[in-house]
N, C-alpha and C. Protein backbone atom coordinates (compact mmCIF):
# COMPACT_ATOMS: atom_id res chain seq x y z
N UNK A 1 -56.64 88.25 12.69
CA UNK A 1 -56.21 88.19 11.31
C UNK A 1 -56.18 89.58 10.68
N UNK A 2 -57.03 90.21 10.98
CA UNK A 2 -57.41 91.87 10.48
C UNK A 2 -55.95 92.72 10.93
N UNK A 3 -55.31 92.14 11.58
CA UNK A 3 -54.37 92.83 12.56
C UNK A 3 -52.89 92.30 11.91
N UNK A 4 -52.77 91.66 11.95
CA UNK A 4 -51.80 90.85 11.28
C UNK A 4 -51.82 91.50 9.43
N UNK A 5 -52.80 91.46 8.65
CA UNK A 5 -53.13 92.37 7.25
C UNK A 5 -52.60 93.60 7.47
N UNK A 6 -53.34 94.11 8.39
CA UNK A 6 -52.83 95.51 8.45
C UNK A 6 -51.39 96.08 8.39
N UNK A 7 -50.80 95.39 9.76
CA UNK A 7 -49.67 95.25 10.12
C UNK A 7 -48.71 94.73 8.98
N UNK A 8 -48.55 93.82 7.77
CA UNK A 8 -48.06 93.73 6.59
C UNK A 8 -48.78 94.80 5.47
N UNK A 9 -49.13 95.09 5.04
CA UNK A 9 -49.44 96.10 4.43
C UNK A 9 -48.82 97.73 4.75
N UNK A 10 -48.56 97.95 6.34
CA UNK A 10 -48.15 98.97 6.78
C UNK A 10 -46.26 98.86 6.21
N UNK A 11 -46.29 97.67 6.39
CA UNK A 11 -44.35 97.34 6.70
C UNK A 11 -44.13 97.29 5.01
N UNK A 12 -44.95 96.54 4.26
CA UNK A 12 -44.78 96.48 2.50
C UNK A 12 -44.98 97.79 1.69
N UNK A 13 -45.74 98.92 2.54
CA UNK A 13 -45.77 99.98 2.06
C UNK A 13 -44.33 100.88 2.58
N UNK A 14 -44.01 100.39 3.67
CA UNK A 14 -42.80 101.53 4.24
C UNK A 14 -41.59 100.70 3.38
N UNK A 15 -41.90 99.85 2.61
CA UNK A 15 -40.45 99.53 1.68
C UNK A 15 -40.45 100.25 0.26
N UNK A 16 -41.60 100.58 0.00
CA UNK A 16 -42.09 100.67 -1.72
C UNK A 16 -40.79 101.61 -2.00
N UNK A 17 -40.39 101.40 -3.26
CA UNK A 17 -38.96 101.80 -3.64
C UNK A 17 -39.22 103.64 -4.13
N UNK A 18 -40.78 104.18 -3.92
CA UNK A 18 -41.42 105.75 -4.06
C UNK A 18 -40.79 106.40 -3.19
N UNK A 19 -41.14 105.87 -1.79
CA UNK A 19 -40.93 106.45 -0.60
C UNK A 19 -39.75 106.33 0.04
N UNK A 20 -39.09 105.22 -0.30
CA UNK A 20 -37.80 104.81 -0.25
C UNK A 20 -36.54 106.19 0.22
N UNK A 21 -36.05 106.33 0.68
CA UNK A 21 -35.06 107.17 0.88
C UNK A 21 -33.60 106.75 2.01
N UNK A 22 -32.58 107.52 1.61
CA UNK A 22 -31.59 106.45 2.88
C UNK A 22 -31.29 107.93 3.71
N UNK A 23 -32.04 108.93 4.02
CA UNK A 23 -31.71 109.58 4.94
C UNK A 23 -32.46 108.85 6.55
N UNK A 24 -31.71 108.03 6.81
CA UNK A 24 -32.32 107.28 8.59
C UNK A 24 -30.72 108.18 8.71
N UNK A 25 -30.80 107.59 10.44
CA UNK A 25 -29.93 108.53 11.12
C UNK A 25 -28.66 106.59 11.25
N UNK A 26 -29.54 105.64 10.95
CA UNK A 26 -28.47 104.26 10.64
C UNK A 26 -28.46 103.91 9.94
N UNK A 27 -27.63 102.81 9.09
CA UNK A 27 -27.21 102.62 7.67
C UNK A 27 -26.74 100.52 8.26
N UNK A 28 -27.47 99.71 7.63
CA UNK A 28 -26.89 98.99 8.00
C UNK A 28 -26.16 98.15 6.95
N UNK A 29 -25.36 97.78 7.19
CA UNK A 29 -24.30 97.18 6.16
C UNK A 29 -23.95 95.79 5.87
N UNK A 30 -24.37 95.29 4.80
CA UNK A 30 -23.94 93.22 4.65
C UNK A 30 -22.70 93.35 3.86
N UNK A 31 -22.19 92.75 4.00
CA UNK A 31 -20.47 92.16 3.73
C UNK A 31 -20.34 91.08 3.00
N UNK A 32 -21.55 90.31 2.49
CA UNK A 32 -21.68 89.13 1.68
C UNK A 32 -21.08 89.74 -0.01
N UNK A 33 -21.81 88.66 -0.79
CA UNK A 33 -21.84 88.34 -2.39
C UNK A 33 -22.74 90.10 -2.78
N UNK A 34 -23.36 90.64 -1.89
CA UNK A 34 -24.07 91.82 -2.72
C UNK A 34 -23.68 92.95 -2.19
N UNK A 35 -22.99 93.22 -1.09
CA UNK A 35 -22.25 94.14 -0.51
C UNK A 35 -23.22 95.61 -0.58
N UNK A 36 -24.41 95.27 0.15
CA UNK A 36 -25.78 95.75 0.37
C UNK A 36 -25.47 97.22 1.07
N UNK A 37 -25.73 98.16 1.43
CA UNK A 37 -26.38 98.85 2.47
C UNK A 37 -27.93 99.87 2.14
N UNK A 38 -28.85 100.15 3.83
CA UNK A 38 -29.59 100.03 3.78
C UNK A 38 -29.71 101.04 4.93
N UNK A 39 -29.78 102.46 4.98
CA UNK A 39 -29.65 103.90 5.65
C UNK A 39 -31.13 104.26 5.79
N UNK A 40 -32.20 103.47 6.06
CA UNK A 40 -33.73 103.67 6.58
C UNK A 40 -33.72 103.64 7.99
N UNK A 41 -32.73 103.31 8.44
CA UNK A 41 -33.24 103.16 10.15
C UNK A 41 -33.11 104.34 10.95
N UNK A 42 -34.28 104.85 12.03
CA UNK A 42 -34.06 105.46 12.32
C UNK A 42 -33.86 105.53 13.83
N UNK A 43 -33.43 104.54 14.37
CA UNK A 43 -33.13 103.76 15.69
C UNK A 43 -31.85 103.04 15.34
N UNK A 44 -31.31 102.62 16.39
CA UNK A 44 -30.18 101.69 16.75
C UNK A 44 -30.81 100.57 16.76
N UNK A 45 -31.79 100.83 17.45
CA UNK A 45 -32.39 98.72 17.31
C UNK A 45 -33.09 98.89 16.68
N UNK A 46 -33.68 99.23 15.50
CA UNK A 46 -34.21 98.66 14.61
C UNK A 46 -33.44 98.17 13.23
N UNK A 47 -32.13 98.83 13.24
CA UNK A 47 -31.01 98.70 12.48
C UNK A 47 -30.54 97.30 12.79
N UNK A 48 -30.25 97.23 14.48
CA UNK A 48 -29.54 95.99 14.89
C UNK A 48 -30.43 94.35 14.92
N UNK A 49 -31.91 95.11 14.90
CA UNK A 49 -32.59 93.45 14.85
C UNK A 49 -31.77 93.08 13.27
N UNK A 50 -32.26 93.98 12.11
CA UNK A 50 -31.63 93.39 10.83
C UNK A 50 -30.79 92.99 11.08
N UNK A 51 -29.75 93.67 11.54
CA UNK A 51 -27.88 92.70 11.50
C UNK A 51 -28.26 91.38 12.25
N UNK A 52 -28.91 91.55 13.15
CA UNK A 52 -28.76 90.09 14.08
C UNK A 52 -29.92 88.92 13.46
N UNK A 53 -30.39 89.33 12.01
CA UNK A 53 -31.37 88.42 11.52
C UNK A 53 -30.65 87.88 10.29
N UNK A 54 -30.07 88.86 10.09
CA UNK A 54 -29.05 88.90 8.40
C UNK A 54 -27.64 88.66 8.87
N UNK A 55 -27.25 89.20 9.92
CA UNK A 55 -25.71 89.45 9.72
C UNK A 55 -25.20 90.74 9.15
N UNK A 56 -23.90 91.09 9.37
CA UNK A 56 -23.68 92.43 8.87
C UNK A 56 -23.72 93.13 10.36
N UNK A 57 -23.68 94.85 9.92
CA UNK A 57 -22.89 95.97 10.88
C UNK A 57 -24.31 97.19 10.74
N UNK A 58 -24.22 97.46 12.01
CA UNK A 58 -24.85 98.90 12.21
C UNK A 58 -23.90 100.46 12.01
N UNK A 59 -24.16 100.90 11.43
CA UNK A 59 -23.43 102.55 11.53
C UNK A 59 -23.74 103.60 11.34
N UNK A 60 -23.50 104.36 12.38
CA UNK A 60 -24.34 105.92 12.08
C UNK A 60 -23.92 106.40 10.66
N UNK A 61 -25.27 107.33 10.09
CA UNK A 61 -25.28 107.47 8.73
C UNK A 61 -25.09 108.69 8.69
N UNK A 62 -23.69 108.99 8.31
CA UNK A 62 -23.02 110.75 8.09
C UNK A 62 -23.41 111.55 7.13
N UNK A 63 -24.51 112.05 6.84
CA UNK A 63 -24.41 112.91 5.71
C UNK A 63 -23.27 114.03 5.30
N UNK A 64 -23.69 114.54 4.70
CA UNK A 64 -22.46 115.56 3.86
C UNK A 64 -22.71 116.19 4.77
N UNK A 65 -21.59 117.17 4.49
CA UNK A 65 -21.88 118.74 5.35
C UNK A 65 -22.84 119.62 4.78
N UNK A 66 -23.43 120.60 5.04
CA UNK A 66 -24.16 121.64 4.31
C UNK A 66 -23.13 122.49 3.71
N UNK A 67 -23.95 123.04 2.70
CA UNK A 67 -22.62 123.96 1.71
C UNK A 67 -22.22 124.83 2.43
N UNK A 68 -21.48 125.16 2.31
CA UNK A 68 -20.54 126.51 2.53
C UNK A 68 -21.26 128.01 1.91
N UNK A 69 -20.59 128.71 2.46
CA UNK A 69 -21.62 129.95 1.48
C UNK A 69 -20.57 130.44 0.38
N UNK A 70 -19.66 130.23 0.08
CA UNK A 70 -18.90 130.29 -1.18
C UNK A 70 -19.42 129.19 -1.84
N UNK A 71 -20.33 127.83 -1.50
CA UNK A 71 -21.05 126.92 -2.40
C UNK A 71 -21.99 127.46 -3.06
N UNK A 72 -22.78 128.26 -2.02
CA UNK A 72 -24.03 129.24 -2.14
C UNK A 72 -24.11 130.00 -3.60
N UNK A 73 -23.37 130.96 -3.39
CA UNK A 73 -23.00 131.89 -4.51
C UNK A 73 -22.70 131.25 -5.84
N UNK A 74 -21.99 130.00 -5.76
CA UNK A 74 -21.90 129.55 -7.28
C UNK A 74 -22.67 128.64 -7.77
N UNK A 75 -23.77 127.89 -7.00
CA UNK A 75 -25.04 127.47 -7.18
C UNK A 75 -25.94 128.02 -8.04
N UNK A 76 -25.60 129.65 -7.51
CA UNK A 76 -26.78 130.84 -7.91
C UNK A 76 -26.39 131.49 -9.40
C-alpha cells in the first residue's frame, strides 16, 4: 500500500500545472470536442500508451529555431 501512495503522489505531482511545461521531445494530440495537446513526453512510448488509452496521435515536438544573430542584436 505504501508503494502504491507513493507511486500516486509521484505521478500527481509530475502533473501540477507549476511544473508543468510542454518542452518533452513528444506532443500528443486528441482530435475530439477539446482538440487537446499535451508536449510532456519525453519517450515515444510513453506518449503512445496515452494515445492507445485515449485515442489520438503521437508527434515529435518541433520547437522554434534559435534566433538568428541579427535577432540577437535587436533583442539588445
Amino acid at each position: 500500500m505504501h508503494i502504491l501512495m507513493t507511486t500516486l503522489l509521484v505521478v500527481l505531482g509530475s502533473l501540477s500545472p507549476a511544473r508543468a511545461s510542454n518542452d518533452g521531445t513528444w506532443c500528443y494530440r486528441d482530435f475530439g470536442p477539446t482538440r487537446s495537446a499535451n508536449c510532456r513526453f519525453y519517450s515515444a512510448r510513453q506518449c503512445l500508451i496515452v494515445a492507445g488509452t485515449f485515442g489520438g496521435i503521437c508527434e515529435r515536438n518541433n520547437p522554434p529555431p534559435p534566433p538568428t544573430r541579427k535577432d540577437k542584436r535587436r533583442a539588445s
